[in-house]
C-alpha atoms as a PDB file:
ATOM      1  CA  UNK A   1      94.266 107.195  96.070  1.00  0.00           C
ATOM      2  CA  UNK A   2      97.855 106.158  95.325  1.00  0.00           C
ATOM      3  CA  UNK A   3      98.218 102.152  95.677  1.00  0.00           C
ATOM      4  CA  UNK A   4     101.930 100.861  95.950  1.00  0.00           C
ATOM      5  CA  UNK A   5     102.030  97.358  95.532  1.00  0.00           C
ATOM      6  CA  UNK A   6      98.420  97.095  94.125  1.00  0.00           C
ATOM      7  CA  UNK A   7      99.060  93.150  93.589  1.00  0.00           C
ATOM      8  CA  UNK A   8      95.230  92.207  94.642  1.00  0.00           C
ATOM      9  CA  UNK A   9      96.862  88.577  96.004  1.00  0.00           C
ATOM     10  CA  UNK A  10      94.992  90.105  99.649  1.00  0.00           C
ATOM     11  CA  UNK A  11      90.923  90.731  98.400  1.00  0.00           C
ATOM     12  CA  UNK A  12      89.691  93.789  97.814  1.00  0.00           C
ATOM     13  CA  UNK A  13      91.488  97.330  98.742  1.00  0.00           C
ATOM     14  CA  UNK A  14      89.949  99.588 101.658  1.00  0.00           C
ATOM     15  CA  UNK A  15      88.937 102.185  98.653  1.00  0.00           C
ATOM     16  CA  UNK A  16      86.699  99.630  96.950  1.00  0.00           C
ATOM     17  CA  UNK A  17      83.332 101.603  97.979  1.00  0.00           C
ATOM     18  CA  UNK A  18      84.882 105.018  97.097  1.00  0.00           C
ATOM     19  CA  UNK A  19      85.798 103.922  93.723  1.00  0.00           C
ATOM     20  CA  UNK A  20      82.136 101.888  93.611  1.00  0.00           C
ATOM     21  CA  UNK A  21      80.759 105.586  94.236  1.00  0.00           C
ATOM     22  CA  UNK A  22      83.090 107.123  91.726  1.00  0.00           C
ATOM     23  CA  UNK A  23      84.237 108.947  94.537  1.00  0.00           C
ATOM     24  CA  UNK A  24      87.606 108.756  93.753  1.00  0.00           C
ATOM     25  CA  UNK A  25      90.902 108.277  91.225  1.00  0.00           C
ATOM     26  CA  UNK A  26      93.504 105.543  91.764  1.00  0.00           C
ATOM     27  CA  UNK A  27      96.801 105.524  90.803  1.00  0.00           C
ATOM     28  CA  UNK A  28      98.624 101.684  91.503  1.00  0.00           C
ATOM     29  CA  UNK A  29     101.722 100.633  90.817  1.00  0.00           C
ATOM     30  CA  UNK A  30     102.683  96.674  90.630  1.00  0.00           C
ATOM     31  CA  UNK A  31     105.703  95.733  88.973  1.00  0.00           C
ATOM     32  CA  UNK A  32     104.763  92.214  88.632  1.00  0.00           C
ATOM     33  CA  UNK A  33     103.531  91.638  85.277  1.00  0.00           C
ATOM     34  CA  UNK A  34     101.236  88.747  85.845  1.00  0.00           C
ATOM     35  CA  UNK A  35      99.580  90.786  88.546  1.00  0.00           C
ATOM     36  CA  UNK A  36      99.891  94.313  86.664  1.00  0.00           C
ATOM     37  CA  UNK A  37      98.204  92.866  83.584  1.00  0.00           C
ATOM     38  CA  UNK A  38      94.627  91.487  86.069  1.00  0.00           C
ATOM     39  CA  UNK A  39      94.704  94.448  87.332  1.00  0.00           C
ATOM     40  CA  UNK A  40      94.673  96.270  83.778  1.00  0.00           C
ATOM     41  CA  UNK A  41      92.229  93.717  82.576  1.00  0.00           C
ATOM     42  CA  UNK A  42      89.517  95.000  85.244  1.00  0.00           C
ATOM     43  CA  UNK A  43      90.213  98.343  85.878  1.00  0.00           C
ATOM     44  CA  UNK A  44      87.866 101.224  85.593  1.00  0.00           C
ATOM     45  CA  UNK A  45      88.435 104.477  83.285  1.00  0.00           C
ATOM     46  CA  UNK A  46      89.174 105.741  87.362  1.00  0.00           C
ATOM     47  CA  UNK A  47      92.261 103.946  87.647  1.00  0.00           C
ATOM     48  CA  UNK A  48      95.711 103.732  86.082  1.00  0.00           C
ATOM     49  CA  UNK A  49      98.145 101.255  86.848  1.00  0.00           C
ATOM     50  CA  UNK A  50     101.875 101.077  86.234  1.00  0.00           C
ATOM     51  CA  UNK A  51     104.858  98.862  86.227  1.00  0.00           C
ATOM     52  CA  UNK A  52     107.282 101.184  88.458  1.00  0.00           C
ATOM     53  CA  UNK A  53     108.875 100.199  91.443  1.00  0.00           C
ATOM     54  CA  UNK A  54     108.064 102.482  94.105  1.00  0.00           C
ATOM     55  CA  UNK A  55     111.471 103.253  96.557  1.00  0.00           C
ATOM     56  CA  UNK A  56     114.151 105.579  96.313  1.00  0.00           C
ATOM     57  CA  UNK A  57     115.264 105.954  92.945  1.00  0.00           C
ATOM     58  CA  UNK A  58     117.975 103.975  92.744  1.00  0.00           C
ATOM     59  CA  UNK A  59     119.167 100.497  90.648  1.00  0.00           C
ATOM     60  CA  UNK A  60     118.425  97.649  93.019  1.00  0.00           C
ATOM     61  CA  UNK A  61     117.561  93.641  92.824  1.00  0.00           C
ATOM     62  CA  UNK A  62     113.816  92.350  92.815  1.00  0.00           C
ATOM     63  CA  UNK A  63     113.484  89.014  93.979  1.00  0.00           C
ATOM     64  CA  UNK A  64     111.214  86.772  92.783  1.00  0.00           C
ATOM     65  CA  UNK A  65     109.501  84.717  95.349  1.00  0.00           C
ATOM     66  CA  UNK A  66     108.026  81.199  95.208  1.00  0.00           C
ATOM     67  CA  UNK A  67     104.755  82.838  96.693  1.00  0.00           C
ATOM     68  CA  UNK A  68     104.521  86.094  94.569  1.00  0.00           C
ATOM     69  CA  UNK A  69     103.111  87.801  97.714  1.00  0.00           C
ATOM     70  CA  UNK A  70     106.856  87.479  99.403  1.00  0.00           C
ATOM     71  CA  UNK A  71     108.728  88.784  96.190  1.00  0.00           C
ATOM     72  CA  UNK A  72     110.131  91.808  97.845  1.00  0.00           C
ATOM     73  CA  UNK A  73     113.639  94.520  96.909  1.00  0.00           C
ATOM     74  CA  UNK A  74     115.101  92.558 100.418  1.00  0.00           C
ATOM     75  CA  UNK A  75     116.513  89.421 100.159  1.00  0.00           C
ATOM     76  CA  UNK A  76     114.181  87.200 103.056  1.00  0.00           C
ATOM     77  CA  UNK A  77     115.661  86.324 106.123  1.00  0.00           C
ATOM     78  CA  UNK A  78     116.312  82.538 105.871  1.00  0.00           C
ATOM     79  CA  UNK A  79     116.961  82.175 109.792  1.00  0.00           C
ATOM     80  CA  UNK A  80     113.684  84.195 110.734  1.00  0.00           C
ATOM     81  CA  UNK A  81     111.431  82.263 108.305  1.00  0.00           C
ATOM     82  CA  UNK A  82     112.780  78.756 109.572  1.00  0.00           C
ATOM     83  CA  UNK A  83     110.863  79.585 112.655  1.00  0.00           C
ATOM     84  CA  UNK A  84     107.248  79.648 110.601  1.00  0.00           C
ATOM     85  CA  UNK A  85     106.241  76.708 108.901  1.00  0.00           C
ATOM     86  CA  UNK A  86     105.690  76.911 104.864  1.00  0.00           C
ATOM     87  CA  UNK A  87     107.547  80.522 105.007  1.00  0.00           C
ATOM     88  CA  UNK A  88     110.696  78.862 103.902  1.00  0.00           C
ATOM     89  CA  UNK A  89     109.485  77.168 100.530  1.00  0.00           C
ATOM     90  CA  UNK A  90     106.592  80.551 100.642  1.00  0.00           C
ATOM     91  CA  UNK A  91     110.266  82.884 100.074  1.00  0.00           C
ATOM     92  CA  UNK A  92     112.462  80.642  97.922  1.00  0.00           C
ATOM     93  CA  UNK A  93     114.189  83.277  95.862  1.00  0.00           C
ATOM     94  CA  UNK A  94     113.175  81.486  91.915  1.00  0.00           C
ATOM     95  CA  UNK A  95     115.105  84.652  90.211  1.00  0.00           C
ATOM     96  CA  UNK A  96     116.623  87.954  90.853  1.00  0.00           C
ATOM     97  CA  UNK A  97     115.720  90.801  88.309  1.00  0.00           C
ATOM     98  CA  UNK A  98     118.011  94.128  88.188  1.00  0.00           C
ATOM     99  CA  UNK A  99     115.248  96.959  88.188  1.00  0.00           C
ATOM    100  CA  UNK A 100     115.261 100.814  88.203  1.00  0.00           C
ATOM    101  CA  UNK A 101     113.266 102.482  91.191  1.00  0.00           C
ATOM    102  CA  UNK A 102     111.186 105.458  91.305  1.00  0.00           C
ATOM    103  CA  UNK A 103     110.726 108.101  93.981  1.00  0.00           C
ATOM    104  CA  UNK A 104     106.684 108.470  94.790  1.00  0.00           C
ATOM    105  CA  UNK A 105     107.789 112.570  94.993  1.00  0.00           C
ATOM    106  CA  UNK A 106     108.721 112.055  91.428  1.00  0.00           C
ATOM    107  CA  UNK A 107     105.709 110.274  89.918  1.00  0.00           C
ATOM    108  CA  UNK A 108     102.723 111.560  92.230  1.00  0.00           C
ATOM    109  CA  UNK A 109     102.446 115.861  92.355  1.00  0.00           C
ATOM    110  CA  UNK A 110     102.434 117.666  95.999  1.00  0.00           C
ATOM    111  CA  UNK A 111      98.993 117.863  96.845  1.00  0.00           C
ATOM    112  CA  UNK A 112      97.844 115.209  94.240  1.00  0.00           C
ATOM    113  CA  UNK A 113      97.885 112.694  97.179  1.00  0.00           C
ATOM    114  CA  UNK A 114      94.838 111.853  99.755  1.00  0.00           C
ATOM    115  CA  UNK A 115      94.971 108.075 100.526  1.00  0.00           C
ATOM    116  CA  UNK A 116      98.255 105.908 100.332  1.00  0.00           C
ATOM    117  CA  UNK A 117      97.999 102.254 100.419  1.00  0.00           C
ATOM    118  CA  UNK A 118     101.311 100.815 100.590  1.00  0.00           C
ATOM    119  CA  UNK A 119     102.581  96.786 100.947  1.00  0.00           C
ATOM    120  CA  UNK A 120     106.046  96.206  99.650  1.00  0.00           C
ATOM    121  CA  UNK A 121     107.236  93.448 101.674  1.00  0.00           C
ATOM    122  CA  UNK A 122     110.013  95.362 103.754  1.00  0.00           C
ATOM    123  CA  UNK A 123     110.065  98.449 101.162  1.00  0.00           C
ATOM    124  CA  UNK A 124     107.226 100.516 103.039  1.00  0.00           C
ATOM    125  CA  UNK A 125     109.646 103.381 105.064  1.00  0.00           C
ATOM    126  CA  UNK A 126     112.363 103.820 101.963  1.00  0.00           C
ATOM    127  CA  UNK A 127     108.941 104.288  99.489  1.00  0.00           C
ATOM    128  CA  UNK A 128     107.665 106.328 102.461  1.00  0.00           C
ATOM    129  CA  UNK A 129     110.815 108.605 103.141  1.00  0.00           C
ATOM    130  CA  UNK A 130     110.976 109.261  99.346  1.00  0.00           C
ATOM    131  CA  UNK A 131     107.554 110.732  99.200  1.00  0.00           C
ATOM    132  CA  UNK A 132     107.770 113.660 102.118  1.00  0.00           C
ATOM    133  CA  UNK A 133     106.727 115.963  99.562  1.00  0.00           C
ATOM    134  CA  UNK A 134     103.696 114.162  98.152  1.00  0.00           C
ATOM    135  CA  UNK A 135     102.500 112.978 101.833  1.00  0.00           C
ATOM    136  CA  UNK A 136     102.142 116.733 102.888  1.00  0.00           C
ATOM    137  CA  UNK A 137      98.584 116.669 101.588  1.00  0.00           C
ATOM    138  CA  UNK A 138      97.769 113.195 102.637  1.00  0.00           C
ATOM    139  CA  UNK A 139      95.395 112.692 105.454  1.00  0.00           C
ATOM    140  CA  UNK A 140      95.407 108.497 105.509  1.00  0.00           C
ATOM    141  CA  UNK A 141      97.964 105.803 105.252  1.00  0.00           C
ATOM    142  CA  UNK A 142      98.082 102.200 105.314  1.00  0.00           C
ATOM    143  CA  UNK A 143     100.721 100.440 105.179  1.00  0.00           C
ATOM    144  CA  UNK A 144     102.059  96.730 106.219  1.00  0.00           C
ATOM    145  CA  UNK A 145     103.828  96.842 109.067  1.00  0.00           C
ATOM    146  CA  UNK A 146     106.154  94.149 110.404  1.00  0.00           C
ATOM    147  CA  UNK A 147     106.754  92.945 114.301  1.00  0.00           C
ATOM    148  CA  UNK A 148     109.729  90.220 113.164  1.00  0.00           C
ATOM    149  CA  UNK A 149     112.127  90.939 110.053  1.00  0.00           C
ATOM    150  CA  UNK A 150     111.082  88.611 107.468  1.00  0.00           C
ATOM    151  CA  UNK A 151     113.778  90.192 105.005  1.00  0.00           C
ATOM    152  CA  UNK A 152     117.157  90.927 105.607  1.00  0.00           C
ATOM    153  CA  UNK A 153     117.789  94.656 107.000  1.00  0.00           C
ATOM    154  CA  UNK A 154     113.855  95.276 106.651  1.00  0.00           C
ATOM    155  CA  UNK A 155     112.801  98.033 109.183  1.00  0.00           C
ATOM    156  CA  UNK A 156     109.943  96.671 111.808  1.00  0.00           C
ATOM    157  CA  UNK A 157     106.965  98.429 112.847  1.00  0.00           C
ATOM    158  CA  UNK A 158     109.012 101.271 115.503  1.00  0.00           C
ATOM    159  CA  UNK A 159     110.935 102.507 112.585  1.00  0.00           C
ATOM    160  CA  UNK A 160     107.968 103.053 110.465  1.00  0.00           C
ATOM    161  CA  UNK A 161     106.107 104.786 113.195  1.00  0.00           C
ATOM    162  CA  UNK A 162     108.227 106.743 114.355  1.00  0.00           C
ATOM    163  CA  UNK A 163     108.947 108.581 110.553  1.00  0.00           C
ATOM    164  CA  UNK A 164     105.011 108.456 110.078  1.00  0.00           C
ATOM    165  CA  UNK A 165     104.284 110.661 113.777  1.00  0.00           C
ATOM    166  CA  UNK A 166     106.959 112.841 112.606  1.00  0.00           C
ATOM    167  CA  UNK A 167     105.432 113.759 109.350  1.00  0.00           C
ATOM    168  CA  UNK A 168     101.866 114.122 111.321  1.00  0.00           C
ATOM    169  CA  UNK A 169     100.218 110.725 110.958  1.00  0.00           C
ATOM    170  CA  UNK A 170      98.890 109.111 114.308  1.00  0.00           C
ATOM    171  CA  UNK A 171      97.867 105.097 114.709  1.00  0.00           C
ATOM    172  CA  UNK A 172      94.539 104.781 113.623  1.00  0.00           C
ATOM    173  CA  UNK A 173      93.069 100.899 113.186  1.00  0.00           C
ATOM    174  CA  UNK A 174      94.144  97.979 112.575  1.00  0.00           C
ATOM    175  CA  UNK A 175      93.303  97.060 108.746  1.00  0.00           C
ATOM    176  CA  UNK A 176      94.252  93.244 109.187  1.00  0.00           C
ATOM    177  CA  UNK A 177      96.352  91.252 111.397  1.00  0.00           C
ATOM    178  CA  UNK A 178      98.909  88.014 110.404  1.00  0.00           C
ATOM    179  CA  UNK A 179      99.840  85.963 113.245  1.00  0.00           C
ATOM    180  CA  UNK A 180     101.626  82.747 112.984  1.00  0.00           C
ATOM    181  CA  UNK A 181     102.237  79.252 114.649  1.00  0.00           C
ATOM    182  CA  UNK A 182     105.856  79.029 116.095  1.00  0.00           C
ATOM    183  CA  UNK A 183     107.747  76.354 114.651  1.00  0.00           C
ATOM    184  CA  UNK A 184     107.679  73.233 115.385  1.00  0.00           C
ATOM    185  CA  UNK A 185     104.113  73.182 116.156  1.00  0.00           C
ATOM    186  CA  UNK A 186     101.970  72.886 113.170  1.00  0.00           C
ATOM    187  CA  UNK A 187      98.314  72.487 111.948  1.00  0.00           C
ATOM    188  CA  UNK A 188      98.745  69.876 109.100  1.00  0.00           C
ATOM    189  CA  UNK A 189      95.047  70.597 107.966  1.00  0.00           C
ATOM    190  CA  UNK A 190      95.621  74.435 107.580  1.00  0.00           C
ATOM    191  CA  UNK A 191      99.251  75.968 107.053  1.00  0.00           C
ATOM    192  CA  UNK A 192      97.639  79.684 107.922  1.00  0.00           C
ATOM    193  CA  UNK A 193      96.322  78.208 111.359  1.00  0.00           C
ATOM    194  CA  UNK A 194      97.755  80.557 114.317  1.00  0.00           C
ATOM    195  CA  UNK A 195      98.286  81.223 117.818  1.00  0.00           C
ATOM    196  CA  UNK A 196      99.714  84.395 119.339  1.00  0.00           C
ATOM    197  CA  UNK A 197     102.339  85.406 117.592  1.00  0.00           C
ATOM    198  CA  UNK A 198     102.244  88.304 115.586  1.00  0.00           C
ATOM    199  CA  UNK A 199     104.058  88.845 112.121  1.00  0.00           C
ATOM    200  CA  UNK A 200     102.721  91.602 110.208  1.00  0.00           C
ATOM    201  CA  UNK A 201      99.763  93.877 109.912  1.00  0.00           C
ATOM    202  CA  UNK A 202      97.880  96.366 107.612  1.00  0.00           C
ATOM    203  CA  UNK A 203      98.345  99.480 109.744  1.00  0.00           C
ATOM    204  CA  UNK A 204      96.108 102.567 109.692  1.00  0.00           C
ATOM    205  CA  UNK A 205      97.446 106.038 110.246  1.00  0.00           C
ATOM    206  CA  UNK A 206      95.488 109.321 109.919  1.00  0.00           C
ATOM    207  CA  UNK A 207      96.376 112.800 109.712  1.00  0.00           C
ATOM    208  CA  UNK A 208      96.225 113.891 113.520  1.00  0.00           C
ATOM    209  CA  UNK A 209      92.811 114.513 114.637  1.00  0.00           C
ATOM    210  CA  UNK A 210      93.777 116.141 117.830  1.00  0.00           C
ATOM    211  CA  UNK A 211      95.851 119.079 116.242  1.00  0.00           C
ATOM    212  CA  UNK A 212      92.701 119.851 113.362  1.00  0.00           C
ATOM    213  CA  UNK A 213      94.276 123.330 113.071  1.00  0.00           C
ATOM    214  CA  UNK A 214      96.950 121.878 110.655  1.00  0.00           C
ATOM    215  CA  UNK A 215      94.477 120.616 108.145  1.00  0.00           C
ATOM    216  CA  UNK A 216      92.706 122.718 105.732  1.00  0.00           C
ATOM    217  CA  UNK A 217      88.804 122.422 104.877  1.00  0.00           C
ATOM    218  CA  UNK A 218      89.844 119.951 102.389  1.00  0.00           C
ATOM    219  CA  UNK A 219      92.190 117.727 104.006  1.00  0.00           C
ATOM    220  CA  UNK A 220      89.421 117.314 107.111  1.00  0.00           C
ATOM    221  CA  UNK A 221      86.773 116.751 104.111  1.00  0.00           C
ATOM    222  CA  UNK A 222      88.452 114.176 102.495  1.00  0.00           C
ATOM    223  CA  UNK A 223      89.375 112.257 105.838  1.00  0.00           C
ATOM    224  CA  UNK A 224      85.804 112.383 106.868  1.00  0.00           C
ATOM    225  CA  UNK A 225      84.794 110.644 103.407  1.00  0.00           C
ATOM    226  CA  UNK A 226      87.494 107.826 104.118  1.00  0.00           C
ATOM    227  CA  UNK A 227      86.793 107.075 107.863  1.00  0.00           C
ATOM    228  CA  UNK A 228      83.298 106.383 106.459  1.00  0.00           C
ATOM    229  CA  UNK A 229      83.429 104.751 103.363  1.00  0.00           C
ATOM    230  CA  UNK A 230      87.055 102.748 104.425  1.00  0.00           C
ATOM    231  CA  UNK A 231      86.605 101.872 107.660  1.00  0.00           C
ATOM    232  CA  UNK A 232      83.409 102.856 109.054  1.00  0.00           C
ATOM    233  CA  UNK A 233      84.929 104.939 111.284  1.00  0.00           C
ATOM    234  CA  UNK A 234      82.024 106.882 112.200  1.00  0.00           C
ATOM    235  CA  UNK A 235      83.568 108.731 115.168  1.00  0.00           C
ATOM    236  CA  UNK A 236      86.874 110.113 113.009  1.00  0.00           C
ATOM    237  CA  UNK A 237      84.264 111.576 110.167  1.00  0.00           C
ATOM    238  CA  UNK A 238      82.149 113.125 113.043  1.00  0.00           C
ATOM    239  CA  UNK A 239      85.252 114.995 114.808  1.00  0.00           C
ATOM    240  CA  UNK A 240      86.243 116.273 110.917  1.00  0.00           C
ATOM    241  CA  UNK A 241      82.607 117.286 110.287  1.00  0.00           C
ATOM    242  CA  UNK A 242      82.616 118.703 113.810  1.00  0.00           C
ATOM    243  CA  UNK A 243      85.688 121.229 113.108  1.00  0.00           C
ATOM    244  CA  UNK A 244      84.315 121.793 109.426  1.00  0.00           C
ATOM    245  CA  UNK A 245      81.062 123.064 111.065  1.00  0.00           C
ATOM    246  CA  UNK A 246      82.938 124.937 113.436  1.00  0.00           C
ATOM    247  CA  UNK A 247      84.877 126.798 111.045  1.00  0.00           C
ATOM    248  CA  UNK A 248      81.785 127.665 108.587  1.00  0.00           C
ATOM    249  CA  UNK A 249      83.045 125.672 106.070  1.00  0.00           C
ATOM    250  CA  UNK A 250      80.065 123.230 105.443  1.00  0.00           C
ATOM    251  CA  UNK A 251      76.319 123.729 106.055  1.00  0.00           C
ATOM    252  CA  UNK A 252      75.097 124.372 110.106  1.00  0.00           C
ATOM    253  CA  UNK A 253      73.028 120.994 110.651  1.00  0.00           C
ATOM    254  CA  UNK A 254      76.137 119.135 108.679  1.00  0.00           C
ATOM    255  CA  UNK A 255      76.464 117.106 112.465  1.00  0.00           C
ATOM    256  CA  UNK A 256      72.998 115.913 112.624  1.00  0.00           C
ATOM    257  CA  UNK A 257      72.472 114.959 108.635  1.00  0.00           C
ATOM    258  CA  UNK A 258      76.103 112.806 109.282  1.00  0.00           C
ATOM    259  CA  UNK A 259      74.530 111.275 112.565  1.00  0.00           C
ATOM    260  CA  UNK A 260      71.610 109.786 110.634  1.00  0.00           C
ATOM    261  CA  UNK A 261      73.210 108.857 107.864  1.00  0.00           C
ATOM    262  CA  UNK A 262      75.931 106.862 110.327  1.00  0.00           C
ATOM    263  CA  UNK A 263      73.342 105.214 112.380  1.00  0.00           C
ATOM    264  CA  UNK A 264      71.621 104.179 109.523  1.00  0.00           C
ATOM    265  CA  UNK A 265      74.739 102.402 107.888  1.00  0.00           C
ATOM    266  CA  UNK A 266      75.508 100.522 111.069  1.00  0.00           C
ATOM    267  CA  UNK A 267      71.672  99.209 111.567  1.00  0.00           C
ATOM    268  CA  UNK A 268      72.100  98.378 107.786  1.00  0.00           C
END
């Protein structure tokens, strides 16, 4: 599991049972240090966490938001966020700090990579296009997708899917969804209180399922172990255990042991 932006401002991460299980290794990166140093204060000897910035490499600007959640490589888009209540205080710039990025090919090894988890306010597709290499082996991603620019010259949701069907991914689930009231209509009571409109979500996208011949035994094993344990997605681990069974590769009655175990985690 390879976490960018592992700032745990939004609950618990999908991977939570796997790593309950000891089912899996995390590797996070956070470069805030308020949030790097909770995260080293309660980690397990299964995780590491580290200070880089995760995009492509270069020198760039971090800014420092008023909300830490907002603090982002892209400036935020003053004229977008006047239309959303709170958002404008929420992505007050409070300081600019010059930092050196990293490439994820050149901190996470080709075919090191299963699971990433990626929310970088705006920085998702540069950390994305700088880690073809490593997201070869990968068989699930989720990353934060926007529907309106909240940064300046952030790429919305169509850019990022269209790189992520070209490396193989397909939409999976939706993770979590953020919608908004449109200014000037507000719920003084509740500044998260929405209608319709949508603003950002935790996208899910898995290694196509309908072409299984371009995973190996390993890459349909570990995406079986994820739709179940992540995101209960009971049908997505039956279709890998289906195509495992067909191809010898785990025991005969593989299909029915996975059936009762499945029905007896959703009666649970």
């Amino acid at each position: 599991m390879v976490d960018v932006g592992a700032n745990p401002i939004d609950g618990d991460p999908p991977y939570k049972t796997l790593l309950q299980k000891r089912l899996c290794r995390v590797t996070g990166f956070e470069p805030q240090a308020e949030a790097l140093a909770v995260l080293n204060t309660r980690k397990s000897d299964l995780e590491t966490y580290l200070p880089n910035v995760i995009a492509d490499g270069k020198s760039a600007m971090l800014h420092i938001c008023r909300a830490p959640g907002m603090t982002s490589l892209y400036k935020p888009a003053a004229q977008m966020l006047n239309h959303f209540r709170s958002f404008p205080e929420w992505g007050t710039v409070i300081k600019e700090i010059p930092v050196s990025t990293s490439r994820l090919d050149d901190v996470i090894a080709e075919d090191a990579l299963d699971f990433l988890k990626i929310d970088v306010q705006g920085g998702e597709l540069t950390a994305i296009e700088n880690g073809r290499h490593c997201l070869a082996s990968a068989v699930t991603i989720q990353t934060e997708v926007s529907f309106l620019p909240l940064y300046e010259k952030q790429p919305t949701f169509a850019e990022i899917d269209q790189v992520l069907r070209t490396l193989g991914f397909i939409p999976h689930t939706f993770a979590a969804i953020n919608r908004r009231m449109i200014a000037p209509l507000f719920d003084e009571r509740n500044p998260y209180t929405a209608l319709n409109q949508l603003l950002e979500a935790d996208m899910v996208y898995v290694r196509d399922f309908t072409q299984p011949q371009r995973m190996s035994d390993e890459q349909l094993k570990h995406l079986a172990i994820i739709a179940h344990h992540c995101y209960r997605s009971f049908d997505l681990a039956t279709n890998c255990i289906f195509h495992l069974c067909q191809r010898q590769a785990i025991a005969a009655n593989s299909m029915q042991g996975y059936a009762a175990l499945a029905a007896s985690v959703q009666t649970a």
